[in-house]
Protein backbone atom coordinates (compact mmCIF):
# COMPACT_ATOMS: atom_id res chain seq x y z
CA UNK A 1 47.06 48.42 117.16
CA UNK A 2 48.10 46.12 114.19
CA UNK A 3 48.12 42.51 114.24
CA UNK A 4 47.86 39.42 111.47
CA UNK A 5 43.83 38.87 111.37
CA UNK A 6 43.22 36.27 113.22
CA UNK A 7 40.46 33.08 111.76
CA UNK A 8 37.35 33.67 113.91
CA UNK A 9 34.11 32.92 113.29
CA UNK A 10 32.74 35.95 111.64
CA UNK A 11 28.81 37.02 113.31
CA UNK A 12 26.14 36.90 110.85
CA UNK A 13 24.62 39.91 110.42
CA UNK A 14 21.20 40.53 111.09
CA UNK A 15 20.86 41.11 115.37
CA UNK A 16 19.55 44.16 116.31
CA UNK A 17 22.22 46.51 114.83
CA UNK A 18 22.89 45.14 111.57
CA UNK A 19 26.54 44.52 110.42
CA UNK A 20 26.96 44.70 107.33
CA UNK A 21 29.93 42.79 105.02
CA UNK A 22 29.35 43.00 102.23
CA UNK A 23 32.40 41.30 100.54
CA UNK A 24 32.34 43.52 97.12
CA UNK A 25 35.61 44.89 95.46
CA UNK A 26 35.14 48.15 95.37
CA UNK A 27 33.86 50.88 92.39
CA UNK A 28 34.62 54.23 92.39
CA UNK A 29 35.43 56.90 90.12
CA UNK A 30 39.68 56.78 89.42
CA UNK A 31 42.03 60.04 89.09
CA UNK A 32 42.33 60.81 85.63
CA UNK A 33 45.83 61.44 84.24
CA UNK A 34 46.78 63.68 81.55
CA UNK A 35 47.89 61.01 79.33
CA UNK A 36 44.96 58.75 79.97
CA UNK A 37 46.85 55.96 82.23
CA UNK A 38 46.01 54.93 85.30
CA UNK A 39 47.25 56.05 88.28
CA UNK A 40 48.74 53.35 90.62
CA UNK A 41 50.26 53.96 94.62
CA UNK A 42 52.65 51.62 96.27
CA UNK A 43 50.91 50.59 99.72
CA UNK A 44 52.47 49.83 103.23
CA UNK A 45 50.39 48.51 106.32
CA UNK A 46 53.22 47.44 109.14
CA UNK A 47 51.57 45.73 112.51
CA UNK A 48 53.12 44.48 115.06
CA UNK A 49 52.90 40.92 113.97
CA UNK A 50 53.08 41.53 110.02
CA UNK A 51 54.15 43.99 106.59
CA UNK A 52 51.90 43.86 104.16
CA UNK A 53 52.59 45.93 100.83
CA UNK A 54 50.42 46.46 97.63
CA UNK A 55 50.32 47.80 94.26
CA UNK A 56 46.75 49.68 94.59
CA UNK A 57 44.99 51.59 91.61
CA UNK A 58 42.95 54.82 91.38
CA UNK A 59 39.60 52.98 91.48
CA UNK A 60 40.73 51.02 94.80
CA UNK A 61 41.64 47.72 93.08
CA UNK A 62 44.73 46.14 94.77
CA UNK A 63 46.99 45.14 91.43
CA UNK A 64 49.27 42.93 93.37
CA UNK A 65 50.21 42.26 97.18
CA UNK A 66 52.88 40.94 99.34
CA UNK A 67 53.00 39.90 102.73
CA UNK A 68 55.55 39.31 105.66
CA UNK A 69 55.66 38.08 108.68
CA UNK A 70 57.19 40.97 111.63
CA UNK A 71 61.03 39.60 111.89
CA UNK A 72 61.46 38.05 115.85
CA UNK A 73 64.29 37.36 117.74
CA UNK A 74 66.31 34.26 117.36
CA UNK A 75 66.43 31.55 119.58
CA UNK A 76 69.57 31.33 122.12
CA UNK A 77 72.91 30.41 121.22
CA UNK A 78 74.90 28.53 122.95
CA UNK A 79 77.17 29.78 125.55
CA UNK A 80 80.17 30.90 124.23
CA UNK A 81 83.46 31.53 125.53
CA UNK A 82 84.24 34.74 127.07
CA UNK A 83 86.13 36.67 124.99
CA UNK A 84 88.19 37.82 127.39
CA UNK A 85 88.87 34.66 128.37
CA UNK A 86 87.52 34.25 131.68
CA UNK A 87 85.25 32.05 130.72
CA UNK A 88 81.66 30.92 129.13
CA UNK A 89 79.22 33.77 128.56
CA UNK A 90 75.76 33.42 129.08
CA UNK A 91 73.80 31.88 126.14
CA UNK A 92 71.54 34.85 124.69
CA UNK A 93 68.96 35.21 121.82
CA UNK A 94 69.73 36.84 119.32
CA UNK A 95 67.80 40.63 118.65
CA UNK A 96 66.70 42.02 115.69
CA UNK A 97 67.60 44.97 114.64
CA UNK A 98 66.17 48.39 112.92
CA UNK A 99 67.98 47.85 109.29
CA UNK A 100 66.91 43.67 109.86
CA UNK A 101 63.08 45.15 109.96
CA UNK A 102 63.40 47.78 107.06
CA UNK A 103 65.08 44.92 104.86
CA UNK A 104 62.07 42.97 105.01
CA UNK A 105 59.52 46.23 104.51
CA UNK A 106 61.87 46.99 101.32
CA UNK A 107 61.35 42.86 100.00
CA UNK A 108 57.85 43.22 100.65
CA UNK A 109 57.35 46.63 98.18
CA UNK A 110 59.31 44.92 95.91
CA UNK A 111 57.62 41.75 96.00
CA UNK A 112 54.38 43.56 95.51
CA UNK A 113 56.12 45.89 92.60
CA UNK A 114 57.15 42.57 90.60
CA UNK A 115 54.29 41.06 91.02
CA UNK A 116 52.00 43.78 89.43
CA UNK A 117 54.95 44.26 86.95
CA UNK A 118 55.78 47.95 87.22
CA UNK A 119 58.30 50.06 88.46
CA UNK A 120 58.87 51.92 91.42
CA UNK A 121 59.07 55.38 88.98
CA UNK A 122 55.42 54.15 87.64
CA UNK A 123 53.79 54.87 90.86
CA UNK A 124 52.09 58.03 92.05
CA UNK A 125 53.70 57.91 95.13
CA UNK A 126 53.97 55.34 98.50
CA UNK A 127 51.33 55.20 101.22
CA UNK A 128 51.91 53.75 104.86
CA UNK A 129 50.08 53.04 107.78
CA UNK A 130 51.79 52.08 110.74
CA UNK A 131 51.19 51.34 114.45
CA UNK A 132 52.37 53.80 116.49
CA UNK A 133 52.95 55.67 118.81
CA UNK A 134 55.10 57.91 115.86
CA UNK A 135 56.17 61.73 115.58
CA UNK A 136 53.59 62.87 112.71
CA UNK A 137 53.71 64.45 110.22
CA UNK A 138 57.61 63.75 110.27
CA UNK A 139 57.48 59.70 110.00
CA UNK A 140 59.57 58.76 112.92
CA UNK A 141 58.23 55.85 114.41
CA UNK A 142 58.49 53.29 117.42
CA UNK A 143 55.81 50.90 117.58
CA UNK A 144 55.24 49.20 120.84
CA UNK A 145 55.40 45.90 118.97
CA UNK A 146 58.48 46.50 117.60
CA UNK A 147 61.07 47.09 119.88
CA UNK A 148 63.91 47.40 116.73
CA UNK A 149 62.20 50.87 115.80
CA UNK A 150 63.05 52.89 118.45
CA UNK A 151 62.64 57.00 116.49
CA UNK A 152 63.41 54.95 113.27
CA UNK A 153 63.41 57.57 110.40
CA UNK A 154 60.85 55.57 108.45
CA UNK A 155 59.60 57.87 106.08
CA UNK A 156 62.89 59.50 105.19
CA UNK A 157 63.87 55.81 104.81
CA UNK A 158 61.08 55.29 102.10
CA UNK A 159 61.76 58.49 100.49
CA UNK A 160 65.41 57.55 99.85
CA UNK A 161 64.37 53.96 98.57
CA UNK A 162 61.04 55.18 96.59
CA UNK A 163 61.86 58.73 95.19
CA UNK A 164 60.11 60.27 92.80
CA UNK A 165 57.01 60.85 94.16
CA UNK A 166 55.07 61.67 97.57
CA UNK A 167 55.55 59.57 101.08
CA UNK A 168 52.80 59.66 103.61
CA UNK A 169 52.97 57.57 106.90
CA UNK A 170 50.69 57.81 109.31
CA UNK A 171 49.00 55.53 112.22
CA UNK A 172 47.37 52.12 110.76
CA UNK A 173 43.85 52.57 112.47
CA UNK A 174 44.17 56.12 110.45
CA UNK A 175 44.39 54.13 107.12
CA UNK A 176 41.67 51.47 108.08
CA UNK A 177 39.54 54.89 108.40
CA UNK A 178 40.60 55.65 105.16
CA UNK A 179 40.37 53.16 103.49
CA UNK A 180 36.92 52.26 104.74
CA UNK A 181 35.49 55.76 103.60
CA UNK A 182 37.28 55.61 100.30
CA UNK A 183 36.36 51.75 99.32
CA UNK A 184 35.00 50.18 102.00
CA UNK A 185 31.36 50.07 104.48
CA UNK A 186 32.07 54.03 104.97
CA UNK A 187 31.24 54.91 101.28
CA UNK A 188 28.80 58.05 100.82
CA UNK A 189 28.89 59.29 104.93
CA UNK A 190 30.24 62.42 105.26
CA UNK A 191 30.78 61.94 108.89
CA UNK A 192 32.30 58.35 110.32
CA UNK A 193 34.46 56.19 112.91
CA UNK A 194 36.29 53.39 112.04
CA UNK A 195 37.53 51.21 114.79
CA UNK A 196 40.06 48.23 114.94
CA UNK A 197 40.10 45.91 118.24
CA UNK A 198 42.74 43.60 118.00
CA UNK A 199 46.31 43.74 120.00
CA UNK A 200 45.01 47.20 121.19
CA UNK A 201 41.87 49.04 119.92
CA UNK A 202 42.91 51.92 117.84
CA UNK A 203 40.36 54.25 115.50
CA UNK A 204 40.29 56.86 113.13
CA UNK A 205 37.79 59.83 111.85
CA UNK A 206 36.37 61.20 108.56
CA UNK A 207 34.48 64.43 109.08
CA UNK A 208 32.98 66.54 106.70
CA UNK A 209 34.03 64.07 104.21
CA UNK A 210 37.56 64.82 105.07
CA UNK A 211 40.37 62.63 107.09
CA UNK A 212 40.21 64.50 110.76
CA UNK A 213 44.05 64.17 112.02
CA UNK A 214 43.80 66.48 115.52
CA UNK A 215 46.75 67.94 116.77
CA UNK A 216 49.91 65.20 116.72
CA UNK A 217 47.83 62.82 114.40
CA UNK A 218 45.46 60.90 116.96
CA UNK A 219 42.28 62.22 116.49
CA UNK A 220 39.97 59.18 116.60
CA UNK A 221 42.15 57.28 118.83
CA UNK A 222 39.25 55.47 120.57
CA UNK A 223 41.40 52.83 122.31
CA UNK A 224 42.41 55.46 125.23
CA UNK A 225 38.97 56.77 125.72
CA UNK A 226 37.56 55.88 129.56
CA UNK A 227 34.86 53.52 129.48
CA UNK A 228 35.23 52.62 133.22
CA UNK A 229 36.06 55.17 135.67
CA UNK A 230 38.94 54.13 138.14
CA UNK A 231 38.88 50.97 135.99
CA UNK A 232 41.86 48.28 135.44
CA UNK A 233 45.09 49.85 134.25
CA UNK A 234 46.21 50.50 130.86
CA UNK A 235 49.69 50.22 129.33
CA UNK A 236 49.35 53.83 128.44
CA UNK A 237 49.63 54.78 132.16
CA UNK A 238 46.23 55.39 132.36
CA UNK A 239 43.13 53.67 134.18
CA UNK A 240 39.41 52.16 132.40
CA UNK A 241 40.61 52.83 128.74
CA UNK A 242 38.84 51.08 126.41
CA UNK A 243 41.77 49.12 125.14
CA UNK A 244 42.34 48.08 128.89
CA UNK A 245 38.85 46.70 129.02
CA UNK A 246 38.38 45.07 124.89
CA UNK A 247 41.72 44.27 123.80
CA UNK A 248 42.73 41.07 122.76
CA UNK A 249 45.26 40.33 125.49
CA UNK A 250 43.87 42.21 127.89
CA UNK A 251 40.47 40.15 127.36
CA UNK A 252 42.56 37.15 127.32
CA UNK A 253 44.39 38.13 130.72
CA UNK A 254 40.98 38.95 132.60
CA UNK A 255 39.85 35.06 131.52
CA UNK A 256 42.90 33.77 133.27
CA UNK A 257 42.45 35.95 136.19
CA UNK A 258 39.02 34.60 136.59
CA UNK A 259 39.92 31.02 135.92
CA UNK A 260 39.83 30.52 132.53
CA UNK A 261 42.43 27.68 131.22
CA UNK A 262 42.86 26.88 127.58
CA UNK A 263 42.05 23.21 126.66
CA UNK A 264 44.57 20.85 126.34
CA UNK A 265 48.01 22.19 124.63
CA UNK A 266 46.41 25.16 123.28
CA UNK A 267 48.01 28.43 124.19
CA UNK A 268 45.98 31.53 125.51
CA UNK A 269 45.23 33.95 123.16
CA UNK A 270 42.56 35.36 121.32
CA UNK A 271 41.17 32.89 118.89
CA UNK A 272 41.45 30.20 121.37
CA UNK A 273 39.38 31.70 123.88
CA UNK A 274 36.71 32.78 120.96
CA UNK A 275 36.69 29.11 121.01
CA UNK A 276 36.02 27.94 124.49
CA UNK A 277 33.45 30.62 124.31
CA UNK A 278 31.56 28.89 121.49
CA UNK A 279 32.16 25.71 123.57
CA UNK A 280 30.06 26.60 126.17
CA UNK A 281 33.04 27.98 128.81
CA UNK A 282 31.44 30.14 130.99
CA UNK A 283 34.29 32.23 131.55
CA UNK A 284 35.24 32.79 128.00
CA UNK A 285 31.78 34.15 127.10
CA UNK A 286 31.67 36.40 129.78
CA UNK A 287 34.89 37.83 128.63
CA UNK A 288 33.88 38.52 125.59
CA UNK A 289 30.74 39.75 126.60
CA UNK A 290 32.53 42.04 128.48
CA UNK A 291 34.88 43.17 126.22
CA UNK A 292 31.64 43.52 123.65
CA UNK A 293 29.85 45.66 126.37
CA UNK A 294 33.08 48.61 126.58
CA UNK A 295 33.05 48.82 123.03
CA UNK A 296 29.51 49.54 122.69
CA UNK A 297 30.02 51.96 125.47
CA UNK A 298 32.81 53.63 123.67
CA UNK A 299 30.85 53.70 120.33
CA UNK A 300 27.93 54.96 122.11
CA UNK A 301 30.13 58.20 123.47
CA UNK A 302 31.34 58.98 120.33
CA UNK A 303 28.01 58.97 118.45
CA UNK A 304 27.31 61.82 121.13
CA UNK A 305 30.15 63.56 120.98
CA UNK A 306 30.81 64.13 117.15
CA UNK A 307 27.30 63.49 115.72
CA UNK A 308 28.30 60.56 113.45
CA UNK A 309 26.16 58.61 111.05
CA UNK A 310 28.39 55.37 111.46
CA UNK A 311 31.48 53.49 112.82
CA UNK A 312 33.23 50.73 111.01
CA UNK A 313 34.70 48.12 113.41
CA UNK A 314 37.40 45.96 111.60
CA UNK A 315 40.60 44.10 113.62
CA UNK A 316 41.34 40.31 114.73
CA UNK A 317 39.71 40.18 117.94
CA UNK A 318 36.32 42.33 116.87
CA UNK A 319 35.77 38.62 114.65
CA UNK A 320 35.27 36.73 118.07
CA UNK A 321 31.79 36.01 117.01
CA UNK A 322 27.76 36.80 118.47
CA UNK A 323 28.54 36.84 121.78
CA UNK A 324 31.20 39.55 121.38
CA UNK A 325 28.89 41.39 118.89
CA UNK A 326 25.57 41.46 120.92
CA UNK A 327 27.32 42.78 124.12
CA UNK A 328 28.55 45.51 122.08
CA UNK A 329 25.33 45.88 120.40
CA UNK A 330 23.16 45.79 123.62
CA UNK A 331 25.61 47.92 125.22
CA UNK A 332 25.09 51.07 122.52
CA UNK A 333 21.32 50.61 122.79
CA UNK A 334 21.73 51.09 127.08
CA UNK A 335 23.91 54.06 126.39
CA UNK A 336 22.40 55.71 123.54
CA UNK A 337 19.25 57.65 124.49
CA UNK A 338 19.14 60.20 122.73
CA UNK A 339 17.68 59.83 118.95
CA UNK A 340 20.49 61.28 116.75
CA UNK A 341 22.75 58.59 118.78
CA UNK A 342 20.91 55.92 118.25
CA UNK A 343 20.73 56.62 114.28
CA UNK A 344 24.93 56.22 114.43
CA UNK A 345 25.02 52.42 112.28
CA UNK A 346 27.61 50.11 113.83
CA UNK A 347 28.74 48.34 110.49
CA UNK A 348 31.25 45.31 110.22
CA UNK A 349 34.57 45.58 107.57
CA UNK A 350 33.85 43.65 104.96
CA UNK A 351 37.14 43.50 104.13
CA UNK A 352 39.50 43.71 107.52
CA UNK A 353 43.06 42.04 106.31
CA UNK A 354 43.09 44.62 103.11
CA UNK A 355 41.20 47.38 103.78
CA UNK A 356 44.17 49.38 105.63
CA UNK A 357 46.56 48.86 102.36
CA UNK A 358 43.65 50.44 100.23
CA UNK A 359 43.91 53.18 102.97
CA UNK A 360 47.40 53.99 102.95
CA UNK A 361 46.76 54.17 99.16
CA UNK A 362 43.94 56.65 99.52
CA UNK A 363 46.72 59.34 101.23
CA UNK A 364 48.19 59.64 97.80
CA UNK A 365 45.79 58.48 94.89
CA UNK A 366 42.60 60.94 96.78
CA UNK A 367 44.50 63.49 98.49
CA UNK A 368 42.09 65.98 98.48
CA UNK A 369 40.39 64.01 101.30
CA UNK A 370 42.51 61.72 103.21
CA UNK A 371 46.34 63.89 102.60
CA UNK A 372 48.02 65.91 104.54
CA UNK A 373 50.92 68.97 104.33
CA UNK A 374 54.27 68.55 106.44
């Protein structure tokens, strides 16, 4: 689900569903500690493309933060001989491996630790959200973006690094749902969706004012609800998922495969075609309209089925701009007829590259809403 935000153009709110960003740092009432102090959690939100880490406080504040990029494979060597002699092997780039990755997570905490100027035994305890898929509650993970974590122990990992207090790990569109209902444009509902479209569209859910974690941790996981019946594939093995349809690089792909070229040197991603799309490129804005439309349809399915008073929608590729924003919004009016649908508020993240880290900080500074046992 995770990637580094991508610049877009943000929409301006004010169409016919009103978005809402509102930019604020955030006010809310902080744990109290016996001795008066404030109470402080070390923060983790690993993507697929970045680490960020944080030093956040009881009332939401982030004291200090860190960032780093996702280690990548270096580029080939070359060829060297054999060594058993019988001749030049194959030049080969260079992997990166598990211990490589959980070097830099480890720099980035202590980045974030030094700058805030505290300790790792001053914290209340460590926080992570992580793309998955992972084995939860345990913390093994293997994100799909990073091949190096293959079942990597991460949260016995942390525990050994950062003891002393609680670990919590869980997906990253879990702690963007946290972290919007603690801090963020969920504040005050009792019953919400938060949504991330980016590399993949992941979500999470509050209920009852609680975190709702299902089963094996993916309640909420929007991104692999059908949207299209018998519609294009989806790397989960499925067909018409919602991530298959609004994804960044699946949105991207469907431009090419209807004739969309990036101009000049440009490469084809995301942001670029957001940009042909405000250039006028047919193609582009149709595939973000389109990718606009399954989200709404998706939002509009979930406002029947749990009864919510909003969803949050926060990630790189959700900043496209109007066009991607009044499909979606058009969309949830065509599919929404019945009234307590259509009172469901589709609100923007005002605050999409931190809000996650303020999340994973919410599993240990509120626990009484968004923690867990195991």
């Amino acid at each position: 689900m995770s990637q580094s935000q991508e610049a877009f153009q943000p929409w301006e709110a004010g169409g016919p569903r009103d978005v809402r960003a509102s930019g604020k740092e955030p006010a809310g009432a902080e744990p109290a500690r016996a001795d008066g102090r404030k109470t402080f959690a070390l923060a983790l939100d690993i993507g697929g493309t970045k680490i960020a880490a944080g030093v956040v406080a009881g009332d939401g504040t982030i004291a200090a933060q860190a960032r780093r990029s996702m280690p990548v494979p270096r580029p080939a060597s070359p060829a060297s001989p054999d060594p058993d002699g019988a001749g030049p092997a194959s030049a080969r780039a260079a992997g990166v491996d598990a211990e490589e990755v959980f070097a830099v997570v480890q720099d980035c905490l202590d980045e974030a630790l030094a700058a805030a100027r505290m300790r790792p035994d001053e914290m209340t305890g460590l926080g992570c959200g992580c793309s998955g898929p992972m084995d939860w509650p345990v913390g093994e993970v293997s994100p799909l973006n990073i091949p190096a974590w293959r079942g990597f122990p991460l949260r016995a990992r942390l525990r050994d690094a950062y003891p002393g207090g609680p670990v919590l790990i869980h997906n990253d569109a879990v702690a963007l749902a946290a972290g919007e209902h603690w801090m963020g444009e969920g504040r005050g509902v009792r019953n919400m969706l938060a949504v991330t479209v980016s590399t993949g569209v992941g979500g999470g859910l509050v209920l009852g004012g609680r975190l709702l974690h299902g089963t094996s941790g993916n309640a909420g996981h929007i991104g692999h609800m059908v949207v299209e019946a018998d519609g294009p594939p989806c790397p989960c093995g499925g067909r018409g998922c919602l991530e298959a349809l609004a994804s960044g690089p699946r949105t991207v792909a469907w431009a090419i495969g209807e004739g969309w070229v990036p101009s000049g040197d440009q490469p084809a991603n995301g942001r670029v075609l957001a940009a042909s799309a405000r250039a006028g490129d047919g193609v582009a804005r149709r595939a973000l309209a389109r990718a606009g439309a399954a989200v709404g349809a998706g939002l509009a399915s979930c406002a029947s089925l749990l009864d919510l008073e909003a969803a949050v929608v926060a990630g790189g590729f959700a900043q496209s701009g109007p066009i991607f924003w009044d499909a979606l919004s058009a969309s949830f009016d065509r599919h929404t007829g019945l009234a307590f649908t259509r009172r469901m508020q589709i609100r923007r993240s005002s605050d999409p590259s931190r809000i996650a880290l303020r999340g994973a900080g919410a599993f240990i500074l509120a626990p009484e809403r968004y923690a867990w046992e195991g």
